[in-house]
Protein backbone atom coordinates (compact mmCIF):
# COMPACT_ATOMS: atom_id res chain seq x y z
CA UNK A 1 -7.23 2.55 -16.84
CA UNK A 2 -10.24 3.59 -17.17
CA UNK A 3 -12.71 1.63 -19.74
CA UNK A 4 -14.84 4.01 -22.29
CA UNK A 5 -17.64 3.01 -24.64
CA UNK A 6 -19.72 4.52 -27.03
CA UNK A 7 -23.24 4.35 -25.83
CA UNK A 8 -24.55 4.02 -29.34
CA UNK A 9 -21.85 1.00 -30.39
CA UNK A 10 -22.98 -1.11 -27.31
CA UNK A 11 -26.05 -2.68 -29.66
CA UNK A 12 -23.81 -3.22 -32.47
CA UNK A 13 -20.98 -4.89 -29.80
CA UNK A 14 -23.68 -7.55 -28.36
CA UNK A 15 -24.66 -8.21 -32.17
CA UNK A 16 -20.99 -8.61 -33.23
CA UNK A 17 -20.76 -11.22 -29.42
CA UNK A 18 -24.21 -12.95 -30.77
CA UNK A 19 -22.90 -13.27 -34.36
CA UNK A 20 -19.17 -14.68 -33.06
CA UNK A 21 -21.31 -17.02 -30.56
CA UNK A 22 -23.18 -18.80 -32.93
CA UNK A 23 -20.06 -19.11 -35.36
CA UNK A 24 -18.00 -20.70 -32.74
CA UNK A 25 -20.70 -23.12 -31.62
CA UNK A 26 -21.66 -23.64 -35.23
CA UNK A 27 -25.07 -22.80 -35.17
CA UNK A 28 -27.09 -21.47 -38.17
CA UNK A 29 -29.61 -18.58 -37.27
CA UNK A 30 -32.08 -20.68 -38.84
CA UNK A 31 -32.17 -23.05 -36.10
CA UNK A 32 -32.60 -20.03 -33.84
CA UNK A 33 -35.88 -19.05 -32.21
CA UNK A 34 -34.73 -15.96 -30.53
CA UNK A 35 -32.53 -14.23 -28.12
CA UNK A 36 -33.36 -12.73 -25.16
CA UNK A 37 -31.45 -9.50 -23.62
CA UNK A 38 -31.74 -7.70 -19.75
CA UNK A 39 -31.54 -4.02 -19.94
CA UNK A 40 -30.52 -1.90 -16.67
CA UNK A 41 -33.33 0.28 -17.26
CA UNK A 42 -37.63 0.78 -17.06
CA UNK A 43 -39.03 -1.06 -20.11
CA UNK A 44 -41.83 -0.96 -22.11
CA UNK A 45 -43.40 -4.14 -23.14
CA UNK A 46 -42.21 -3.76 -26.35
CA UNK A 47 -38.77 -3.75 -25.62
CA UNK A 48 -38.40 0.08 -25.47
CA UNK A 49 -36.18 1.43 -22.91
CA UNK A 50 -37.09 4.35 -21.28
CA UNK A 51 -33.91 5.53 -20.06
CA UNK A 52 -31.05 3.69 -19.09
CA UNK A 53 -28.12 5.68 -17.59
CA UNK A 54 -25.49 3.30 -17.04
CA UNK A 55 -25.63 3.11 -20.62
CA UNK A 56 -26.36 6.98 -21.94
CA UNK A 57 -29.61 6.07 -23.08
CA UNK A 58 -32.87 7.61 -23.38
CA UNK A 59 -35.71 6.52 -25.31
CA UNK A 60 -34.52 3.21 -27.37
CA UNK A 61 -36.46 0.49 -28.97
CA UNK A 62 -33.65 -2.34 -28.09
CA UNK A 63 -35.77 -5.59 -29.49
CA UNK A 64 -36.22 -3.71 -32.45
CA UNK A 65 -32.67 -2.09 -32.84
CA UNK A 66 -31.60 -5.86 -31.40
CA UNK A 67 -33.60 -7.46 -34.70
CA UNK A 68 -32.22 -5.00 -36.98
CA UNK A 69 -28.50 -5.52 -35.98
CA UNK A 70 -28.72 -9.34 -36.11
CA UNK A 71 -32.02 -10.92 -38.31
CA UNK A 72 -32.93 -12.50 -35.08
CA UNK A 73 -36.30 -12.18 -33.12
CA UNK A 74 -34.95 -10.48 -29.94
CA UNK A 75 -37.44 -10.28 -26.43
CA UNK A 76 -35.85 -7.20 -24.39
CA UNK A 77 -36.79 -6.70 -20.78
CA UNK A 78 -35.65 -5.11 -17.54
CA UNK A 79 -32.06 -7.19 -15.95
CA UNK A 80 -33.99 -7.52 -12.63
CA UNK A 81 -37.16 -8.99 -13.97
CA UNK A 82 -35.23 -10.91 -16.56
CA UNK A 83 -33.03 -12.63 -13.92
CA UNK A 84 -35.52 -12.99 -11.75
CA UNK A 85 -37.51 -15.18 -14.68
């Protein structure tokens, strides 16, 4: 089998996991600060990637396409530097 994606769903998937996260642990976005997402890809420091294969995209604002999909303030940065933090 061989697993296929839509590279423009994958924002709305990780908003649908974020929503379903904070239903299970019965959390109320209003008691949420933030999220914070890794991209595999360059990034701008305001959370624009500037191309990220291993996902199809090119140019993409992902903290602002992030905030959009879920009302939450969302800090995007590269995986590496992110893990590394």
């Amino acid at each position: 089998n061989i697993f296929l994606f839509k590279s423009e769903q994958v924002p709305a998937d990780i908003a649908a996991s974020i929503e379903a996260k904070l239903k299970e642990k019965n959390i109320d976005k209003k008691n949420v600060i933030g999220a914070g997402m890794g991209v595999p890809g360059p990034m701008k420091e305001d959370g624009t990637v500037l191309k990220c294969p291993n996902l199809g995209w090119d140019i993409l604002n992902v903290s602002a396409k992030m905030e959009e999909l879920t009302g939450l303030k969302v800090a995007a940065g590269n995986d590496a530097n992110v893990a590394a933090l």
